[in-house]
C-alpha atoms as a PDB file:
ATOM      1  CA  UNK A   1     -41.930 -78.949  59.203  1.00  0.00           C
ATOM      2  CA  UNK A   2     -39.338 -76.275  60.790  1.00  0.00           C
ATOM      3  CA  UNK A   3     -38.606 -76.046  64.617  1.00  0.00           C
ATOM      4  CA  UNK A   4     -37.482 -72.348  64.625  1.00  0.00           C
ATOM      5  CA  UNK A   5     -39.090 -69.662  63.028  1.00  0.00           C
ATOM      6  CA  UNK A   6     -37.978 -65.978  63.578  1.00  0.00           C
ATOM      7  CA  UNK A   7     -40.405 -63.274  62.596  1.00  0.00           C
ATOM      8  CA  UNK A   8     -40.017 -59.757  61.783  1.00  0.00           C
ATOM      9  CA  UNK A   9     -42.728 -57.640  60.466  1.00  0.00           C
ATOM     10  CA  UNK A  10     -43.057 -54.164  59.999  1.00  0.00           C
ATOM     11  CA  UNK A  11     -39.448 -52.785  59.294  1.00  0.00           C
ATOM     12  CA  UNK A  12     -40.464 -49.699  57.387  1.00  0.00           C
ATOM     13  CA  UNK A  13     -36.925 -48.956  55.515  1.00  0.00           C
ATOM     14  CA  UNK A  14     -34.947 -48.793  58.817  1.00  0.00           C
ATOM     15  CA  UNK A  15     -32.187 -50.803  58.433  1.00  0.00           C
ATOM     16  CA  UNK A  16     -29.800 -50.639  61.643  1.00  0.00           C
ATOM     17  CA  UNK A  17     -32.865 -52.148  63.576  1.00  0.00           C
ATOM     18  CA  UNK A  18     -32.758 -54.764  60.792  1.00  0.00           C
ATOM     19  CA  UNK A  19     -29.318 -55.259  61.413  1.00  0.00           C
ATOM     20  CA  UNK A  20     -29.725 -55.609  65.258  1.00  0.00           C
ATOM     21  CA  UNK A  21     -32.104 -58.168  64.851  1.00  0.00           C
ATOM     22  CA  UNK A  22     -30.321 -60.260  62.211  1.00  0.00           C
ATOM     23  CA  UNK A  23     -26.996 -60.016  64.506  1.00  0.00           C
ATOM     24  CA  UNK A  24     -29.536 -61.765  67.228  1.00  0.00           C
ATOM     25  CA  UNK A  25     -28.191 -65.131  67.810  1.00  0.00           C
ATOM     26  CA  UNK A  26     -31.620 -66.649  67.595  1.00  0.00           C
ATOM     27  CA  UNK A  27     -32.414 -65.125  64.526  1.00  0.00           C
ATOM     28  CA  UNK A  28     -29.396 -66.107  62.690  1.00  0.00           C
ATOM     29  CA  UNK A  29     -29.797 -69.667  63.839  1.00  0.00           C
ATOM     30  CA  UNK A  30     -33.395 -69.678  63.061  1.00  0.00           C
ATOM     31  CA  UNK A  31     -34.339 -72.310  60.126  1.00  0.00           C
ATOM     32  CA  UNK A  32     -36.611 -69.332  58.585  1.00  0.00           C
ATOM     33  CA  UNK A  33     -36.934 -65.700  59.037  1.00  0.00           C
ATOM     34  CA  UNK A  34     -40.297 -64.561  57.989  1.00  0.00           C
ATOM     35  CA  UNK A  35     -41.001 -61.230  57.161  1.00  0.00           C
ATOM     36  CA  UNK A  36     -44.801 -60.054  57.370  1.00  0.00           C
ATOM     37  CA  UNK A  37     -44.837 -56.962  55.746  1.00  0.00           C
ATOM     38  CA  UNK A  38     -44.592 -53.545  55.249  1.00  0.00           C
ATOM     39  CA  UNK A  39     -41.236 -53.828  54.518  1.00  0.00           C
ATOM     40  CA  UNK A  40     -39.655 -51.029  52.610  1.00  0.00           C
ATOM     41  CA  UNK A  41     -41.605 -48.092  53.300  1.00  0.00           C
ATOM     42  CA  UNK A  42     -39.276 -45.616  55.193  1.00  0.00           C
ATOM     43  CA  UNK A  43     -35.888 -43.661  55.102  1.00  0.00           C
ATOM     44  CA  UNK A  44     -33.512 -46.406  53.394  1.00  0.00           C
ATOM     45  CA  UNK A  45     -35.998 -49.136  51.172  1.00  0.00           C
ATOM     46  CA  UNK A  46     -33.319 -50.608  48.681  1.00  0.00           C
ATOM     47  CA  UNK A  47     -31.046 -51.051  51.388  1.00  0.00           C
ATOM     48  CA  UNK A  48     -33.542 -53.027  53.700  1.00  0.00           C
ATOM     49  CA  UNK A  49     -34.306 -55.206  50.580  1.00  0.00           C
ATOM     50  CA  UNK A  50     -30.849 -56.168  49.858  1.00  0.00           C
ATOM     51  CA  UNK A  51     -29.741 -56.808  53.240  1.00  0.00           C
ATOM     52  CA  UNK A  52     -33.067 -59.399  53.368  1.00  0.00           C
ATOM     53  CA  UNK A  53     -32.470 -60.677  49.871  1.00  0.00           C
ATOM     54  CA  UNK A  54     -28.564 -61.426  50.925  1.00  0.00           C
ATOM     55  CA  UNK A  55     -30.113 -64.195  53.229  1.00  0.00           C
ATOM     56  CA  UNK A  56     -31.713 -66.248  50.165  1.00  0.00           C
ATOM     57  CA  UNK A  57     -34.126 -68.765  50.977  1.00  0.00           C
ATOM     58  CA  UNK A  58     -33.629 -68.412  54.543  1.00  0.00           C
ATOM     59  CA  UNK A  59     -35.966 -65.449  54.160  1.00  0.00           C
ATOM     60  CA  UNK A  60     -40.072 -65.898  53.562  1.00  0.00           C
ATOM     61  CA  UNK A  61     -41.542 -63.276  52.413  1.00  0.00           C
ATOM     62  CA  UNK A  62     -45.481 -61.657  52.800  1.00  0.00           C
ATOM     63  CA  UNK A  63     -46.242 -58.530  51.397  1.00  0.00           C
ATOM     64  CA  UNK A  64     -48.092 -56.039  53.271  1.00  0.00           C
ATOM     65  CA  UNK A  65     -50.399 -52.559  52.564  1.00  0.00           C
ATOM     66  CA  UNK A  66     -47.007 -50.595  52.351  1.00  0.00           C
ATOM     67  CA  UNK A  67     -45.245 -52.787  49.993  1.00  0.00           C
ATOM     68  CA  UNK A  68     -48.403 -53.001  47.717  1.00  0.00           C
ATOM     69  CA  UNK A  69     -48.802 -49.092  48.143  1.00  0.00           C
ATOM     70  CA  UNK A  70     -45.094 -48.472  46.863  1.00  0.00           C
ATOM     71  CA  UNK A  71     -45.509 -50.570  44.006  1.00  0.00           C
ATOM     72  CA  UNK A  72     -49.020 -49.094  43.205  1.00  0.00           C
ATOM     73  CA  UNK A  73     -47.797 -45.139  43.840  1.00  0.00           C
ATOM     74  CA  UNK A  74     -44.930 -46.117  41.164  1.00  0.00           C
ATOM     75  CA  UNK A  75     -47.840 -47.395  38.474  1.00  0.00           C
ATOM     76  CA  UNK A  76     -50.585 -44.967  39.051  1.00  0.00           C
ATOM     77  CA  UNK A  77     -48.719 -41.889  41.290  1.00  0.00           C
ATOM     78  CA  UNK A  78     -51.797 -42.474  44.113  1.00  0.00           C
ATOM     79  CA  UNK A  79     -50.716 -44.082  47.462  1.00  0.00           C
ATOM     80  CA  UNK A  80     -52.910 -44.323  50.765  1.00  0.00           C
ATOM     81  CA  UNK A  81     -50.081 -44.643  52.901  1.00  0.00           C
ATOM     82  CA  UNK A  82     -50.680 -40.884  55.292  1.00  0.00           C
ATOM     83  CA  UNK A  83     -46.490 -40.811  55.726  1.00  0.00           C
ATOM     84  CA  UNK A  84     -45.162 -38.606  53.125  1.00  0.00           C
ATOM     85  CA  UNK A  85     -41.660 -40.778  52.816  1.00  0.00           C
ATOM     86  CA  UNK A  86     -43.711 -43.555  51.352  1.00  0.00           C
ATOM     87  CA  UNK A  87     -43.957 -42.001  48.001  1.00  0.00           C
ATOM     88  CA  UNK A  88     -39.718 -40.979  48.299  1.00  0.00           C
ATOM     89  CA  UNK A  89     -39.269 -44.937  49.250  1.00  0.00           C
ATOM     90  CA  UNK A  90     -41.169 -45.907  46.007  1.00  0.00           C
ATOM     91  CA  UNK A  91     -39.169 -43.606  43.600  1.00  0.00           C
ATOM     92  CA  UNK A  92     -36.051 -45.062  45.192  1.00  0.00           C
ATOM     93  CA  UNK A  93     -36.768 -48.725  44.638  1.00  0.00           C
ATOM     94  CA  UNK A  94     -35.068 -49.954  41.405  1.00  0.00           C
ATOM     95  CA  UNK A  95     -37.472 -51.965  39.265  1.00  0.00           C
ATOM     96  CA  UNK A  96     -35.930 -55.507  40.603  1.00  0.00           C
ATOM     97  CA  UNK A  97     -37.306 -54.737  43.780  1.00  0.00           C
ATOM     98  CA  UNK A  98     -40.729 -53.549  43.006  1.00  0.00           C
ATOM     99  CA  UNK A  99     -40.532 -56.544  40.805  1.00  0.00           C
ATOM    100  CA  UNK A 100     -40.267 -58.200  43.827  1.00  0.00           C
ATOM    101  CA  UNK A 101     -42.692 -56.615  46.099  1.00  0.00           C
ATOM    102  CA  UNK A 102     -45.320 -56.812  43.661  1.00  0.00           C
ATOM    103  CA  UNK A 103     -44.718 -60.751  43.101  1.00  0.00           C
ATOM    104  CA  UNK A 104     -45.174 -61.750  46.976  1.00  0.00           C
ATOM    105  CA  UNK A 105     -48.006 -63.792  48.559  1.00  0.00           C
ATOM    106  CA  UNK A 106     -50.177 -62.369  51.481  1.00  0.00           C
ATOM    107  CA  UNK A 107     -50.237 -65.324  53.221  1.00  0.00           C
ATOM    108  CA  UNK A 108     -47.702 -68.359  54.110  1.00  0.00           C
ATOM    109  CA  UNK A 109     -48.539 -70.995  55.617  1.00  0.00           C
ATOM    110  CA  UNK A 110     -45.703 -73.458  57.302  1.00  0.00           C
ATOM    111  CA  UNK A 111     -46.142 -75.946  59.711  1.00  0.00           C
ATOM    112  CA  UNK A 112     -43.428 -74.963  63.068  1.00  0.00           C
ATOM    113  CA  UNK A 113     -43.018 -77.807  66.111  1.00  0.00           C
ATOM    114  CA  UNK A 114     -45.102 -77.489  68.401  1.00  0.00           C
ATOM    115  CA  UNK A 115     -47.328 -74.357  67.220  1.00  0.00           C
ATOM    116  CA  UNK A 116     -49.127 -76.443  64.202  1.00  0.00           C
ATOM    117  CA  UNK A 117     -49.983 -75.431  61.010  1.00  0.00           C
ATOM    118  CA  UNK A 118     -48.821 -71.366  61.276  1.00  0.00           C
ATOM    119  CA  UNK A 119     -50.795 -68.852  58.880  1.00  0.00           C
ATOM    120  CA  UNK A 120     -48.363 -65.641  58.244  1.00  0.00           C
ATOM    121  CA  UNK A 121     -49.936 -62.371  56.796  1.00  0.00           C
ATOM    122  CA  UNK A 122     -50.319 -58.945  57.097  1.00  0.00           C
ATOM    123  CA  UNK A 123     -53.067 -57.944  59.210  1.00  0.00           C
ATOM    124  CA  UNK A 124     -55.708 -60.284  58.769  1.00  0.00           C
ATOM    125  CA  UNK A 125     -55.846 -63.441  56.867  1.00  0.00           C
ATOM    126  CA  UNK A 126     -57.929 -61.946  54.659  1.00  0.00           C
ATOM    127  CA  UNK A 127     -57.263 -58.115  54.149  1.00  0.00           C
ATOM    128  CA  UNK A 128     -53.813 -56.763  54.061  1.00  0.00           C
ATOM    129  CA  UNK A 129     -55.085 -53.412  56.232  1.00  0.00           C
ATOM    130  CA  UNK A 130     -57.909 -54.285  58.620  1.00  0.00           C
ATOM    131  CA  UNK A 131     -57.224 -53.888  62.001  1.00  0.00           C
ATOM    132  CA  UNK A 132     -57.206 -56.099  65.196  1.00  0.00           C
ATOM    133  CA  UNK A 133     -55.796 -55.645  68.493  1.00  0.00           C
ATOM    134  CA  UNK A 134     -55.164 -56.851  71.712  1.00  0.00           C
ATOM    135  CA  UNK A 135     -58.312 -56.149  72.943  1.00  0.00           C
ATOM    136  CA  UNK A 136     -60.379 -56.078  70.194  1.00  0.00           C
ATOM    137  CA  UNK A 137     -63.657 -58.082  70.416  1.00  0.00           C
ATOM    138  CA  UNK A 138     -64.338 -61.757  70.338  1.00  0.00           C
ATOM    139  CA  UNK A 139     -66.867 -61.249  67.460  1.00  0.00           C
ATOM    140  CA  UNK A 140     -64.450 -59.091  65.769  1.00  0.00           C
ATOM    141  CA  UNK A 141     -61.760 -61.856  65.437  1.00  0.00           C
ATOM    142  CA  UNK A 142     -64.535 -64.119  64.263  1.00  0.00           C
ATOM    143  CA  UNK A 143     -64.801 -62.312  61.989  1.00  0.00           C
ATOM    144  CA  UNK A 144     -61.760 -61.694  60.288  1.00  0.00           C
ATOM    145  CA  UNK A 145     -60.930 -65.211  60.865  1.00  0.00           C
ATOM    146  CA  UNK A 146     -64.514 -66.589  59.558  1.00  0.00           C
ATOM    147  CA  UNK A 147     -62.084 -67.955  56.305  1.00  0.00           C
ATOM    148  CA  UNK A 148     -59.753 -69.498  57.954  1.00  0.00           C
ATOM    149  CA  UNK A 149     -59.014 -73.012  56.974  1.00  0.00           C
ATOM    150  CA  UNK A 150     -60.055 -75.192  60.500  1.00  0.00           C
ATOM    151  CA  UNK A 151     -56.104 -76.782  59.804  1.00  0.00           C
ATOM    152  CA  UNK A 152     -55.025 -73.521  61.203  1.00  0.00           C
ATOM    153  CA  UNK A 153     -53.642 -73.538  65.091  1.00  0.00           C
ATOM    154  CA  UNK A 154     -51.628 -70.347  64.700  1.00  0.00           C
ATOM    155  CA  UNK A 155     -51.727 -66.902  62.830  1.00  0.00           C
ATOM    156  CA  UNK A 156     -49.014 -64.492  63.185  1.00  0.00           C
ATOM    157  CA  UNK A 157     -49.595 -61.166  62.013  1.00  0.00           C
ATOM    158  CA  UNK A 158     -48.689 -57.711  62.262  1.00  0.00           C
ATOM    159  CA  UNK A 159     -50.062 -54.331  60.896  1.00  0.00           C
ATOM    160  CA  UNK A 160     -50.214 -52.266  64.159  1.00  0.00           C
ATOM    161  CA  UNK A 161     -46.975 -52.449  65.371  1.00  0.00           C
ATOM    162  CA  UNK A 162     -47.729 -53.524  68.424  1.00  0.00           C
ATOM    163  CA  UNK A 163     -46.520 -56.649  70.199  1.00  0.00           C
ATOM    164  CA  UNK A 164     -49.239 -59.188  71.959  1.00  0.00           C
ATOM    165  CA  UNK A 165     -50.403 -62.621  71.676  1.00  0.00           C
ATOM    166  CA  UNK A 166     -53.948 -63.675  72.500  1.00  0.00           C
ATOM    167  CA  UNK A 167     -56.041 -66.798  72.267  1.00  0.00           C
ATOM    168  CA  UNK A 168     -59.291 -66.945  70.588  1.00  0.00           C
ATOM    169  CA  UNK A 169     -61.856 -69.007  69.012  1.00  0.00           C
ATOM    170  CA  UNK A 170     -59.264 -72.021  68.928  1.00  0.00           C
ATOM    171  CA  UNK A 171     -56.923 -70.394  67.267  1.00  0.00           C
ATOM    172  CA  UNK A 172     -53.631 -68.762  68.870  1.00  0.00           C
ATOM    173  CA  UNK A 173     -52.655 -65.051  67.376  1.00  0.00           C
ATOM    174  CA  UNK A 174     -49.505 -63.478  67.166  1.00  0.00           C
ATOM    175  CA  UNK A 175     -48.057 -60.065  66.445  1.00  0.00           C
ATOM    176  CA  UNK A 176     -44.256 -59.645  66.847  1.00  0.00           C
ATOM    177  CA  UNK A 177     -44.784 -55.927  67.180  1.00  0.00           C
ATOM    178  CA  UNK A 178     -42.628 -53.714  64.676  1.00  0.00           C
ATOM    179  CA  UNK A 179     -38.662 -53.843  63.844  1.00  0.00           C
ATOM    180  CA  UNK A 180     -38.460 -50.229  62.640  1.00  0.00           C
ATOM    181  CA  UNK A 181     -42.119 -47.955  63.860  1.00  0.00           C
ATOM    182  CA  UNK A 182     -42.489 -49.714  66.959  1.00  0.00           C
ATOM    183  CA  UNK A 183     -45.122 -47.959  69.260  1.00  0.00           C
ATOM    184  CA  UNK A 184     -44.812 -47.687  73.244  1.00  0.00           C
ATOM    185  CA  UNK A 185     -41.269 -48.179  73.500  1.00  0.00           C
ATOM    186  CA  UNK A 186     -38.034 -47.980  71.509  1.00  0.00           C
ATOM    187  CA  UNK A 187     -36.524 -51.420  70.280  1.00  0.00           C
ATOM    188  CA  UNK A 188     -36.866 -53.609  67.517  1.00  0.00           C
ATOM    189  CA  UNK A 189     -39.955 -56.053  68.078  1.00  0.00           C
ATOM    190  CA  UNK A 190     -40.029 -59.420  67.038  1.00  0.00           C
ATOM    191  CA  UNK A 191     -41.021 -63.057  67.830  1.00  0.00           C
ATOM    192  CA  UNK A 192     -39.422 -66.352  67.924  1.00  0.00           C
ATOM    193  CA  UNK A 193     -41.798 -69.280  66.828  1.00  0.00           C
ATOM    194  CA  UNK A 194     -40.944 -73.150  68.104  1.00  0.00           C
ATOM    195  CA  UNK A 195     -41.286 -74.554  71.220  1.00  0.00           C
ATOM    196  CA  UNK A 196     -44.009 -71.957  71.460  1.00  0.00           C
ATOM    197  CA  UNK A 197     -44.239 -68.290  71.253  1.00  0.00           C
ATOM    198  CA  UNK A 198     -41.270 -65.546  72.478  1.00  0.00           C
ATOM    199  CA  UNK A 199     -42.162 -62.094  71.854  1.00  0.00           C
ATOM    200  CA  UNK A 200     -38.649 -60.460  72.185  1.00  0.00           C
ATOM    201  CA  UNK A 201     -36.703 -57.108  71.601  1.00  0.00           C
ATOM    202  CA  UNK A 202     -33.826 -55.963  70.243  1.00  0.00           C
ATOM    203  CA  UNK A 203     -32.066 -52.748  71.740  1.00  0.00           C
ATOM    204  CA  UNK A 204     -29.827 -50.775  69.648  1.00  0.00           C
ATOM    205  CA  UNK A 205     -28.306 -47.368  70.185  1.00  0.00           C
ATOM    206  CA  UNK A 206     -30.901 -45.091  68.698  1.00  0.00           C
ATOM    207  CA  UNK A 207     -28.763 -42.210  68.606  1.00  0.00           C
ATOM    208  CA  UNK A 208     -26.603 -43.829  66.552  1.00  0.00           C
ATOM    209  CA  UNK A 209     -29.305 -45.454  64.447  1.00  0.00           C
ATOM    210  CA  UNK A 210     -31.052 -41.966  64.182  1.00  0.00           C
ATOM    211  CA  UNK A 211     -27.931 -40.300  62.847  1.00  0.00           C
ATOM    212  CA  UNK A 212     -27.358 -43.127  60.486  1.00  0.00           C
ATOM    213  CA  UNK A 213     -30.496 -42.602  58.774  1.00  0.00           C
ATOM    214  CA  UNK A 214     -29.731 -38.733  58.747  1.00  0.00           C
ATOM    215  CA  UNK A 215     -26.526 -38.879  56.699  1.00  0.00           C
ATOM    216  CA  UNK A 216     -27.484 -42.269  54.681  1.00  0.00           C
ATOM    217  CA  UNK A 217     -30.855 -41.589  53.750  1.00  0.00           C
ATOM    218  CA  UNK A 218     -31.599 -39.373  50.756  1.00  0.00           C
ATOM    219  CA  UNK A 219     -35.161 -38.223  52.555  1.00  0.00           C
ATOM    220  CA  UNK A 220     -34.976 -34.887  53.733  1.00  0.00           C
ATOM    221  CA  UNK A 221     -36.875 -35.350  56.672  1.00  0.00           C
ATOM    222  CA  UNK A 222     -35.021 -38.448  57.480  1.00  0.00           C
ATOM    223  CA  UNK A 223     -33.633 -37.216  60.886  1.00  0.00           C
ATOM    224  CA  UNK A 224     -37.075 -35.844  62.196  1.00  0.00           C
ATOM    225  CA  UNK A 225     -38.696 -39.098  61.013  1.00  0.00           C
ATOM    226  CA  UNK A 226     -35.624 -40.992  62.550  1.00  0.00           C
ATOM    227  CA  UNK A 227     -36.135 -39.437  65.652  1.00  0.00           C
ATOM    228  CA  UNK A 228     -39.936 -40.090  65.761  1.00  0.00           C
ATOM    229  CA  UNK A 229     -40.027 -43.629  64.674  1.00  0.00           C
ATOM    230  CA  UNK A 230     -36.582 -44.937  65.833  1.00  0.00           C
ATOM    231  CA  UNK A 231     -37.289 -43.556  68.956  1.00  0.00           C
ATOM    232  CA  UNK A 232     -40.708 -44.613  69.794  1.00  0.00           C
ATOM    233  CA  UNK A 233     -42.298 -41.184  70.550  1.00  0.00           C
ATOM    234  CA  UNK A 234     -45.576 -42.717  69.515  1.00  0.00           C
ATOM    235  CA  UNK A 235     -47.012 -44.316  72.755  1.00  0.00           C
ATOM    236  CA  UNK A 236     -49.149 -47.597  72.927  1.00  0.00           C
ATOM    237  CA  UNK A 237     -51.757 -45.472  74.418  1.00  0.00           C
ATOM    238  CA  UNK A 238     -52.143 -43.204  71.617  1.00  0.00           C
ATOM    239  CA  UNK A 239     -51.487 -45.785  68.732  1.00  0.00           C
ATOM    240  CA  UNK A 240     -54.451 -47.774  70.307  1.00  0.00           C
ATOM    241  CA  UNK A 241     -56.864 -44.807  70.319  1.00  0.00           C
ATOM    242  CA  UNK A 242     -56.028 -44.464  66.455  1.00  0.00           C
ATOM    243  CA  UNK A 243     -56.269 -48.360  65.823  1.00  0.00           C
ATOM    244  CA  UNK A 244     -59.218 -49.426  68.404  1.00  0.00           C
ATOM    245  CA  UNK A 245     -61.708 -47.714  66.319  1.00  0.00           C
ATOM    246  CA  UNK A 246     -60.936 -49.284  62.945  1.00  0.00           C
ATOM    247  CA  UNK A 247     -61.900 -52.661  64.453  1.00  0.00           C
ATOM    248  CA  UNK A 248     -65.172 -51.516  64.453  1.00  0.00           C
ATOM    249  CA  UNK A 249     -65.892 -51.140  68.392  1.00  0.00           C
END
């Protein structure tokens, strides 16, 4: 059993969120820091990876739809991921790290303080895309958790890179929102786990972050995608309209 958990999902390649959360002091004193996917897919992938793989075993890892998508567009040239730099972030990845992505679980499970037995994945506990949100339907999150083992208080996920945390059929879920595409407001997302749940966020100057990403990155849309993603310009409103229907309302 751990006592602190912090948990960042959804960093999409942007490293100086990354950094801003990592120089949080209660991330850095956090027994783990579990990372829930979609991790490398964006403007600067092999840095992202070796800043994360620096921490050693400090760091769990879950693969997500992006990471599996990177390693698959490098094996077949086919991705499903609709932004174009996810096929640039897979031909940058040296073969260590898709190596890597390709080897991790989609689901941990730990047991944190006061939260119980804690199932991490993607987006659902079984499906590394299907969607849920906030106010998705009861029998919709029956659904998706009709597998789950009855052990299970707590599942933290992520996916839709959106932050909320909602009680149902017994079982407490969590998205930490994103660390690098967050949607209704600029910040890096993320939650700390034990004595119960902390969604928090992590400002950073974005212009600075934006103009890192133009000069570091080799993408050549990296500023325009900097400037979308690091600055939020996607609202919650409009990510739900695109999300709500894939829950099947």
């Amino acid at each position: 059993m751990v006592d602190r958990v912090a948990v960042l999902s959804d960093i999409h390649g942007v490293l100086p969120a990354l950094e801003a959360v990592l120089a949080e002091p209660d991330v850095a004193s956090a027994d783990r820091v579990v990372v829930t996917g979609d991790i490398a897919a964006g403007p600067q992938p092999v840095e992202v990876l070796d800043t994360l793989v620096a921490l050693g075993e400090r760091v769990v890892w879950v693969r997500g739809n992006a990471d599996r998508e990177l390693v698959e567009f490098r094996d077949s040239g086919a991705t499903a991921i609709p932004d174009p730099v996810a096929p640039w972030a897979s031909r940058q990845l040296r073969d260590d790290q898709l190596s890597l992505l390709a080897g991790l679980p989609t689901t941990v499970r730990m047991s944190i303080g006061d939260l119980g037995e804690v199932l991490f994945c993607h987006a659902t506990p079984r499906n590394d895309h299907e969607v849920v949100v906030v106010d998705s339907r009861p029998e919709r999150f029956q659904e998706v958790l009709s597998d789950l083992d009855p052990a299970i208080d707590t599942v933290v996920c992520g996916h839709t890179h959106m932050p909320f945390v909602r009680l149902t059929h017994g079982v407490l879920v969590v998205n930490p929102g994103s660390v690098g595409m967050p949607y209704g407001r600029p910040g890096a997302h993320w939650a700390l786990l034990g004595p119960g749940v902390a969604l928090r966020r992590t400002t950073f100057d974005q212009r600075e972050a934006c103009r890192r990403i133009a000069e570091e990155s080799g993408y050549e849309r990296a500023a325009l995608w900097a400037d979308e993603y690091v600055n939020a310009r996607n609202s919650d409103v409009t990510a739900l309209s695109v999300f709500g229907p894939m829950d099947g309302r």
